[in-house]
Protein backbone atom coordinates (compact mmCIF):
# COMPACT_ATOMS: atom_id res chain seq x y z
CA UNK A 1 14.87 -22.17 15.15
CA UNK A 2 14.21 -18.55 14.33
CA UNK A 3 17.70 -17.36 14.97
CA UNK A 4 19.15 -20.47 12.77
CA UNK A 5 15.98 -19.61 9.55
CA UNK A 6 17.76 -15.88 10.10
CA UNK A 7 20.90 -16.94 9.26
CA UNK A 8 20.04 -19.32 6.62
CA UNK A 9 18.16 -16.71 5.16
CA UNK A 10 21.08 -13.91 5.71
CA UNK A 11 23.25 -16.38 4.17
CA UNK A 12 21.00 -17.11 1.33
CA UNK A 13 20.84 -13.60 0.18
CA UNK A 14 24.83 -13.28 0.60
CA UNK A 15 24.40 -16.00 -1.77
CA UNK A 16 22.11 -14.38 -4.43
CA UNK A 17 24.49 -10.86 -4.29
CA UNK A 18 27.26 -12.91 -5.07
CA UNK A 19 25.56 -14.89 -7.75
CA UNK A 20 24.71 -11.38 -9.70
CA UNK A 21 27.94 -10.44 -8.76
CA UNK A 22 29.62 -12.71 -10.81
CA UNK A 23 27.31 -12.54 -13.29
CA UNK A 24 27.65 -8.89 -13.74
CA UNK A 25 31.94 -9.29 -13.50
CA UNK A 26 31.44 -11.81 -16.14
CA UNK A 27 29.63 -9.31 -18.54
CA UNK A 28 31.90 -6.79 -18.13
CA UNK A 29 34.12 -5.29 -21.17
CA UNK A 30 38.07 -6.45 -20.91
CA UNK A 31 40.47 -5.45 -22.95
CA UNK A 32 39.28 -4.52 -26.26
CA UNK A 33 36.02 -4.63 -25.05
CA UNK A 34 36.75 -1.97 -22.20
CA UNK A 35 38.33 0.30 -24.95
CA UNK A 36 35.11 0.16 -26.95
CA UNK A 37 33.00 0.70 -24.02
CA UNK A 38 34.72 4.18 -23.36
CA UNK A 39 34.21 5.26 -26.90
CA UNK A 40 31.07 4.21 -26.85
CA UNK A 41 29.85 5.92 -23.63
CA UNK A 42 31.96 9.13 -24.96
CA UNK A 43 29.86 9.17 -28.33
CA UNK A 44 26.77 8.41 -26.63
CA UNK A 45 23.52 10.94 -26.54
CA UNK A 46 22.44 10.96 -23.21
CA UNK A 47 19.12 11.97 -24.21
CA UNK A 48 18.73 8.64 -25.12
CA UNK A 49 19.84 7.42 -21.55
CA UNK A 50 16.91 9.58 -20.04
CA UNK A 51 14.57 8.29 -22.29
CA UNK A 52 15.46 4.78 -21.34
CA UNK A 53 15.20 5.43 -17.88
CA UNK A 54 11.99 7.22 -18.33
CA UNK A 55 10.46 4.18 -20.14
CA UNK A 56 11.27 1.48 -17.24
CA UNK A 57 10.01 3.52 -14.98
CA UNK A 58 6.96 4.20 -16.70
CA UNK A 59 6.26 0.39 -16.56
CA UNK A 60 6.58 0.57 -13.02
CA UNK A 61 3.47 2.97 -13.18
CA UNK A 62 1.57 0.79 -15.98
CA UNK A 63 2.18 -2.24 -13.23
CA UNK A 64 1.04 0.00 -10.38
CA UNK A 65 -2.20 1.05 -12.51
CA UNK A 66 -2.95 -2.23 -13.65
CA UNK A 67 -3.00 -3.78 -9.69
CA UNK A 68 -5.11 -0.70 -8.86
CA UNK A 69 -7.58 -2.11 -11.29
CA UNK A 70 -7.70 -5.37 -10.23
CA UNK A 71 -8.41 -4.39 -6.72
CA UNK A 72 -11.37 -2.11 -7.82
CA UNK A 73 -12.37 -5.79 -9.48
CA UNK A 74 -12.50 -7.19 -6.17
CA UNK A 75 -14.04 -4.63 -4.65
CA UNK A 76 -10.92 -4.06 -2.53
CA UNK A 77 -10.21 -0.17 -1.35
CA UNK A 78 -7.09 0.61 -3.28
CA UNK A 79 -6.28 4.30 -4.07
CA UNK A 80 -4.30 5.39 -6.97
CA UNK A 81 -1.04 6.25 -4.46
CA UNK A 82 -1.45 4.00 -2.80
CA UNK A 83 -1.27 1.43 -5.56
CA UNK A 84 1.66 3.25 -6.83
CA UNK A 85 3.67 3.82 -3.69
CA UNK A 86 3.43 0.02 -2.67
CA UNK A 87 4.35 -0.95 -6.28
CA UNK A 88 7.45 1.07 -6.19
CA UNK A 89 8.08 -0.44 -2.51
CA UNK A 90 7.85 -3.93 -3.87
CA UNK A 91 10.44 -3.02 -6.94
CA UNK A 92 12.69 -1.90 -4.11
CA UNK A 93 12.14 -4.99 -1.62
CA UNK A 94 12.62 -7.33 -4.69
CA UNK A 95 16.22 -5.94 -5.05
CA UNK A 96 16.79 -5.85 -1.14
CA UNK A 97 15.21 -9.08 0.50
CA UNK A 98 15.43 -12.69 -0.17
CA UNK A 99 12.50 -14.04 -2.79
CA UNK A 100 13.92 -12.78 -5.84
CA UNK A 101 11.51 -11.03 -8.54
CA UNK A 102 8.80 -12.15 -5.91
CA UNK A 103 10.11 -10.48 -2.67
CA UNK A 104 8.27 -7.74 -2.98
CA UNK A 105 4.85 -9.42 -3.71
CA UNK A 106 5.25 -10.52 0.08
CA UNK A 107 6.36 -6.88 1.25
CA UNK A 108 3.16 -5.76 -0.71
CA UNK A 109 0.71 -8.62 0.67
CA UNK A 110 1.45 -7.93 4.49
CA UNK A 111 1.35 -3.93 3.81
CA UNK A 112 -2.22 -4.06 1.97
CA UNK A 113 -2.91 -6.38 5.12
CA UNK A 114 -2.00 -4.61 7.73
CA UNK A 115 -4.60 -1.62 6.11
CA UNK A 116 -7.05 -3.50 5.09
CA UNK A 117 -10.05 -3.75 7.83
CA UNK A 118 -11.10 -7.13 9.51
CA UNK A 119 -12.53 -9.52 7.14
CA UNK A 120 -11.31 -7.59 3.82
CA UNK A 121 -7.62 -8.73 4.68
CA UNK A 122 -7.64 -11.65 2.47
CA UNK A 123 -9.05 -9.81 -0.91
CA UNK A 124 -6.49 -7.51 -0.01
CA UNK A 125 -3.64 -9.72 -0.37
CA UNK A 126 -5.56 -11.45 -2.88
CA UNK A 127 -5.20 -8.85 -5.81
CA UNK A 128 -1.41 -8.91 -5.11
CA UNK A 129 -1.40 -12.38 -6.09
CA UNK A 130 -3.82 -11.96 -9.17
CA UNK A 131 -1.48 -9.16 -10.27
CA UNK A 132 1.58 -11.44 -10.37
CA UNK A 133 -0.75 -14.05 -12.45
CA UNK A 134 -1.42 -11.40 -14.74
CA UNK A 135 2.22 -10.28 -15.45
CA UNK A 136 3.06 -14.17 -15.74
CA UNK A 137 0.31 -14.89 -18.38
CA UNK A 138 1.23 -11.85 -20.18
CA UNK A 139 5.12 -12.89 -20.17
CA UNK A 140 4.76 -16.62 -20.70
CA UNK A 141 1.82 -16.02 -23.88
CA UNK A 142 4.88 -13.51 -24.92
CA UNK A 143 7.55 -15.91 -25.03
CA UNK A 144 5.66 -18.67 -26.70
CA UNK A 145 4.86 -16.21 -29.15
CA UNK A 146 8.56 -14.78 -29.58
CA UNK A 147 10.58 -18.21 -29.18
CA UNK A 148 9.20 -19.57 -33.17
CA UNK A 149 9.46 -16.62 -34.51
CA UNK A 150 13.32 -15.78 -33.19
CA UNK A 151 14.26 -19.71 -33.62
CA UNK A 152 17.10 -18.89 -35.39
CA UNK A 153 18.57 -16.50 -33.09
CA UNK A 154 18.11 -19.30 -30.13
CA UNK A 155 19.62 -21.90 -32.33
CA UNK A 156 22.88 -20.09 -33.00
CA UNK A 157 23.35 -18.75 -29.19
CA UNK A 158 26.19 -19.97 -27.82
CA UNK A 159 26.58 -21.25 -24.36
CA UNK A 160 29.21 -22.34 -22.45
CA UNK A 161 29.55 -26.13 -23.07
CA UNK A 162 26.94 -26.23 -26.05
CA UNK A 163 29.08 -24.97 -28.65
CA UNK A 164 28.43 -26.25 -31.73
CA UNK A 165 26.05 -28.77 -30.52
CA UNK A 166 22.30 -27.99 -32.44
CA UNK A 167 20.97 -31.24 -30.44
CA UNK A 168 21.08 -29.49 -26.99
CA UNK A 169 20.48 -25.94 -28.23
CA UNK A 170 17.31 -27.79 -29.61
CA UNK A 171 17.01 -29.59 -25.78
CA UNK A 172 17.27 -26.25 -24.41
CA UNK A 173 14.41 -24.44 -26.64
CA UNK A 174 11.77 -27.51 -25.85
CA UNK A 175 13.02 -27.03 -22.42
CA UNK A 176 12.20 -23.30 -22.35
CA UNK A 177 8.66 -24.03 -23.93
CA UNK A 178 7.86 -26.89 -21.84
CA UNK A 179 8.42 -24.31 -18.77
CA UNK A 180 6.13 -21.27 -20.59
CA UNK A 181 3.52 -23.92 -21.05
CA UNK A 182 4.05 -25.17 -17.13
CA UNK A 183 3.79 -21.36 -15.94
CA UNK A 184 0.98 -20.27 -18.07
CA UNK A 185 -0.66 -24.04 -16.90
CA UNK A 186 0.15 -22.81 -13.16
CA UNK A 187 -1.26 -19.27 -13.64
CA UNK A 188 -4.44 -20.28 -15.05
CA UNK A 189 -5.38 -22.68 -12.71
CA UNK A 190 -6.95 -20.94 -10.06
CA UNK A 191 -10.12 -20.09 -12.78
CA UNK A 192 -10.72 -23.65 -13.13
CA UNK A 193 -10.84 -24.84 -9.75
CA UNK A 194 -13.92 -26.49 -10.14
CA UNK A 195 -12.42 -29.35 -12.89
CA UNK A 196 -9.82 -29.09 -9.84
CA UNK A 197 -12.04 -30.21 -7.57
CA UNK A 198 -13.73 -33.37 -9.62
CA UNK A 199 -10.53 -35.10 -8.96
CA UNK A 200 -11.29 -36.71 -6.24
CA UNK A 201 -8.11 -36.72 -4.19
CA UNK A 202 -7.53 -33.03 -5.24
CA UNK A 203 -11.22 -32.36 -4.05
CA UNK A 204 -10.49 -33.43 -0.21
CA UNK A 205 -7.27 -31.82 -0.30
CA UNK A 206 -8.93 -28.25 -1.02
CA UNK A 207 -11.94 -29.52 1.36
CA UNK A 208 -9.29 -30.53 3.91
CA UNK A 209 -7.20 -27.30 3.28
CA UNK A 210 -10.03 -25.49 3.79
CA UNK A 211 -10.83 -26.97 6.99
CA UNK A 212 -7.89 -26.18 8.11
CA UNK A 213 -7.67 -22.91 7.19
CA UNK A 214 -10.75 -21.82 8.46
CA UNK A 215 -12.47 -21.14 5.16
CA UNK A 216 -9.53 -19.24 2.97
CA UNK A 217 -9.72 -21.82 0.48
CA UNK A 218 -13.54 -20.84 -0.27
CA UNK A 219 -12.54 -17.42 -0.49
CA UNK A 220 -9.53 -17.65 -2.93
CA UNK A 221 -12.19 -19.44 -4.90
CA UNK A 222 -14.66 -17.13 -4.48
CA UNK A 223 -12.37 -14.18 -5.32
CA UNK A 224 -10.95 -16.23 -8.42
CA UNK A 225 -14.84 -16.58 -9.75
CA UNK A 226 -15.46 -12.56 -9.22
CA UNK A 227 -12.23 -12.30 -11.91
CA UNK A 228 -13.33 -15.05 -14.36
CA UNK A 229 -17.01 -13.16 -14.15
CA UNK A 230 -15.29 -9.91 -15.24
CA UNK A 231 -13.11 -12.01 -17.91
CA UNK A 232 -12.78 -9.26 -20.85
CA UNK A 233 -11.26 -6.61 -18.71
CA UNK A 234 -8.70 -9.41 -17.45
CA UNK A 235 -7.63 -10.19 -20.98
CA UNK A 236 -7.83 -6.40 -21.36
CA UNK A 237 -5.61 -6.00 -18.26
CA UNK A 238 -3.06 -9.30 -19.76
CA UNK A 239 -3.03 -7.10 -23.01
CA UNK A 240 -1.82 -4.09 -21.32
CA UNK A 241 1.03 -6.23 -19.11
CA UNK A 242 2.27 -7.31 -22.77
CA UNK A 243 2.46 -3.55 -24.36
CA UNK A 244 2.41 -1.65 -21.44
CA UNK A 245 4.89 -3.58 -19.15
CA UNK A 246 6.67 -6.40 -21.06
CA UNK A 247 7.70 -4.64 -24.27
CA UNK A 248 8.60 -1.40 -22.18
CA UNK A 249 11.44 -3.49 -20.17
CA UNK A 250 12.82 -4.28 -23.87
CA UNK A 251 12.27 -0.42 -25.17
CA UNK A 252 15.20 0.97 -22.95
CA UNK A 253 17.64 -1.52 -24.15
CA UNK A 254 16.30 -0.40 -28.43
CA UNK A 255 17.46 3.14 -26.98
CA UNK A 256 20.33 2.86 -25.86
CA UNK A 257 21.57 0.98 -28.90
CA UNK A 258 19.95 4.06 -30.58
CA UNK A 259 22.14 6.07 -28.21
CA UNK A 260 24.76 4.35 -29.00
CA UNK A 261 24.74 4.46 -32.52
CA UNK A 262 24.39 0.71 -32.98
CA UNK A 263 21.96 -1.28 -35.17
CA UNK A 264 18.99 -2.37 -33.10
CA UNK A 265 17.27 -6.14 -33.96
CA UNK A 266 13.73 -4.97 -32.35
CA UNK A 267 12.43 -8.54 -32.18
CA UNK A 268 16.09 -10.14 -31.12
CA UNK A 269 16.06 -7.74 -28.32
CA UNK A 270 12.62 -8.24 -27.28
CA UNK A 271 12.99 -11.84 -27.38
CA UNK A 272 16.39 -11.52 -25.58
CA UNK A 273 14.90 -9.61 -22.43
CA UNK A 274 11.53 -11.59 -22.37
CA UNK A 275 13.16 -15.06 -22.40
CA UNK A 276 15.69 -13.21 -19.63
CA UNK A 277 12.96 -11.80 -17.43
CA UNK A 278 11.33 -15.08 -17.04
CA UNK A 279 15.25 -16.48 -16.45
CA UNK A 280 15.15 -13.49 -13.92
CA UNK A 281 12.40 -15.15 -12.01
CA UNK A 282 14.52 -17.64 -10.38
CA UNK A 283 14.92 -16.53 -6.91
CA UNK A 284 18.47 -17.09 -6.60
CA UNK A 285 18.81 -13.91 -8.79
CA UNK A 286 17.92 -10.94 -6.60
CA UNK A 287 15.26 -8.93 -8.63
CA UNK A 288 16.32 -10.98 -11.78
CA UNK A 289 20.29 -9.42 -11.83
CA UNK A 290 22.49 -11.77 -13.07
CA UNK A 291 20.76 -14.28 -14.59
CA UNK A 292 18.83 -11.91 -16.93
CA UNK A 293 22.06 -10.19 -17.89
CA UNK A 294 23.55 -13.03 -19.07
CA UNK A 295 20.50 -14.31 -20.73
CA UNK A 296 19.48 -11.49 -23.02
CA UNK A 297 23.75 -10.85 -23.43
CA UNK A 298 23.91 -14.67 -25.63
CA UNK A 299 20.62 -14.25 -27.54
CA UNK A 300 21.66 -10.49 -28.59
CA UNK A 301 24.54 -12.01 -29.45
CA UNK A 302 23.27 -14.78 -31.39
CA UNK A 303 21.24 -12.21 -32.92
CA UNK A 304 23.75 -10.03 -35.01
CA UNK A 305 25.15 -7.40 -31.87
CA UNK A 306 28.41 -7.66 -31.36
CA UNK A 307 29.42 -9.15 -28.22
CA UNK A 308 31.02 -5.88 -26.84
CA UNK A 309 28.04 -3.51 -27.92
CA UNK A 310 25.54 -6.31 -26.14
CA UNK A 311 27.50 -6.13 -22.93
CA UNK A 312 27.84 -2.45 -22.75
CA UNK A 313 23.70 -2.03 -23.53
CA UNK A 314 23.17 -4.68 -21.02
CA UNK A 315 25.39 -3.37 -18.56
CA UNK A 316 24.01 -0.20 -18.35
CA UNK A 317 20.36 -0.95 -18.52
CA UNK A 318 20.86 -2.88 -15.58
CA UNK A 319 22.77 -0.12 -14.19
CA UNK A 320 19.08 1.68 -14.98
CA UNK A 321 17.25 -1.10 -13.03
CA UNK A 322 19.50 -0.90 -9.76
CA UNK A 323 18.80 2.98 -9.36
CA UNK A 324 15.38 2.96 -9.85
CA UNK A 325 14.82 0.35 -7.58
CA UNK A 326 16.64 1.74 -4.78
CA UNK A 327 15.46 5.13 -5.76
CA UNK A 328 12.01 3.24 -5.22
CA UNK A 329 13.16 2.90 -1.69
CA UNK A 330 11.98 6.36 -1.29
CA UNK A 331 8.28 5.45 -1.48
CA UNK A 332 9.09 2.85 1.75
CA UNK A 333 10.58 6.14 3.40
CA UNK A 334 8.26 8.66 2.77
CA UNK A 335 4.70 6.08 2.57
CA UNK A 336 2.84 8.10 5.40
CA UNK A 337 0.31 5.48 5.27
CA UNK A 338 2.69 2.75 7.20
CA UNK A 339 3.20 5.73 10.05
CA UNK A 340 0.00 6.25 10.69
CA UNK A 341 -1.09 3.07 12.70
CA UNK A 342 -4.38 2.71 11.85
CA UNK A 343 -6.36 0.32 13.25
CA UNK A 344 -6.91 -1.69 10.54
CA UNK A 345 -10.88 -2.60 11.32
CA UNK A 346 -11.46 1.02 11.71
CA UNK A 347 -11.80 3.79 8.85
CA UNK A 348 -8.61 4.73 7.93
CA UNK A 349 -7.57 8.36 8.93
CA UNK A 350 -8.55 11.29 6.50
């Protein structure tokens, strides 16, 4: 059974590079296209390129501050590298392992585990999890805000199949807010676990779960209390995901248009890579490749950029992405803290 879950998840992964594969292929310029691309790259002020780069990876550090706060929350001993070197590993893991945008919230969880001393292991992994409900409340609240006011953008994107049909671009916008709604529902759910648990059936579930689990349940509700206690600096920390780590994935695209002399929509692009980053969070897309791309590609296009100029700004802000997260892959190299072997209920090593 192990040996067989290998290969089905070898072969799953196989799966998601070729997905993004095709995805990518898809987006790239032909033809008249391809011509424009090399005059545009010629033309183009690669100050502007550094600057883009700079930004996304300055939201990898906003992300990587933000989780260091929450652990501090919890009372959880997180340093400041430490936060930011397993941040960086879990870009990197996302783009390498099965799991999609979520791959490397696992890589993180058993890491922070491993160090954490007996008894703390569970906050630990905790905080990973509250960090990924914080990014997810922040993107969702985003989207609802962005999808009304960009409504005519959605309603003119054309998709394969849907051309010229309002009825299903219409089906397809409810669709998208109906799923915002769902996630933000799903996020937020944890903080109300006691409504949770007057249902009765749901009440002997988490009883039984907890049972069964030798108490985890009680702690995951205890943990999600010591957040709702300390609720201003969590909608201060949501804030900051939507500023700080949200609008900075959209920034690099605004620059290279900049760079590349081309008229820049700021809300059409920042609707176009929000609505794709949540698209992106569909595992079969390893660390949101492919189905992102082609996501923010149609609304930008919907949205006044020409189909060519889209392509070429997507193309290479996801060429961005890929090298920083495998340059990430440095952190997993050169984290002395994984060499160390502590023992984890012991002090760690000065």
């Amino acid at each position: 059974m192990a040996g067989g879950g290998k290969i089905r998840s070898f072969l799953f992964f196989v799966l998601k590079l070729a997905v993004a594969a095709a995805a990518v292929w898809y987006l790239f310029p032909r033809g008249e296209e391809a011509d424009a691309l090399k005059n545009g790259l010629r033309h183009f002020d690669m100050l502007y390129l550094a600057a883009a780069a700079a930004v996304y990876f300055g939201h990898m550090l906003v992300a990587a501050w933000r989780w260091g706060r929450l652990a501090r929350m919890l009372g959880v001993d997180l340093s400041g590298k430490e936060a930011v070197s397993l941040t960086m590993q879990g870009y990197f893991f996302s783009l390498v392992i099965p799991g999609g945008a979520i791959g490397g919230d696992v890589v993180k969880m058993g890491v922070i585990s491993s160090r954490s001393r007996s008894g703390e292991k569970f906050e630990g992994v905790f905080t990973v999890l509250m960090d990924r409900i914080t990014g997810m409340i922040a993107l969702f609240t985003m989207a609802l805000v962005l999808i009304p006011l960009s409504r005519r953008v959605l309603l003119n994107a054309e998709l394969p199949g849907i051309s010229g049909r309002e009825d299903l671009r219409l089906l397809l916008i409810a669709a998208l807010v109906l799923l915002c709604i769902a996630g933000l529902a799903a996020s937020c759910v944890i903080f109300f676990h006691r409504q949770v648990r007057k249902v009765a059936l749901l009440g002997k579930l988490m009883d039984f779960g907890d049972r069964l689990s030798g108490g985890l349940v009680s702690r995951m509700t205890a943990a999600a209390d010591v957040y709702s206690g300390k609720w201003k600096e969590l909608l201060f920390l949501i804030a900051v995901s939507v500023f700080g780590v949200h609008l900075m994935t959209a920034l690099p695209v605004c620059l290279l248009l900049i760079g590349l002399d081309i008229p820049c929509p700021v809300l059409t692009v920042i609707t176009a890579l929000t609505i794709g980053n949540i698209i992106g969070l569909i595992p079969l897309f390893p660390a949101g490749v492919g189905g992102r791309d082609v996501t923010a590609v149609v609304i930008m296009t919907a949205g006044g950029i020409a189909g060519a100029d889209a392509k070429i700004v997507q193309l290479v802000y996801t060429g961005i992405l890929l090298l920083t997260s495998l340059a990430d892959g440095l952190f997993f190299v050169f984290d002395r803290g994984r060499k160390t072997g502590n023992d984890p209920g012991k002090e760690p090593r000065p």
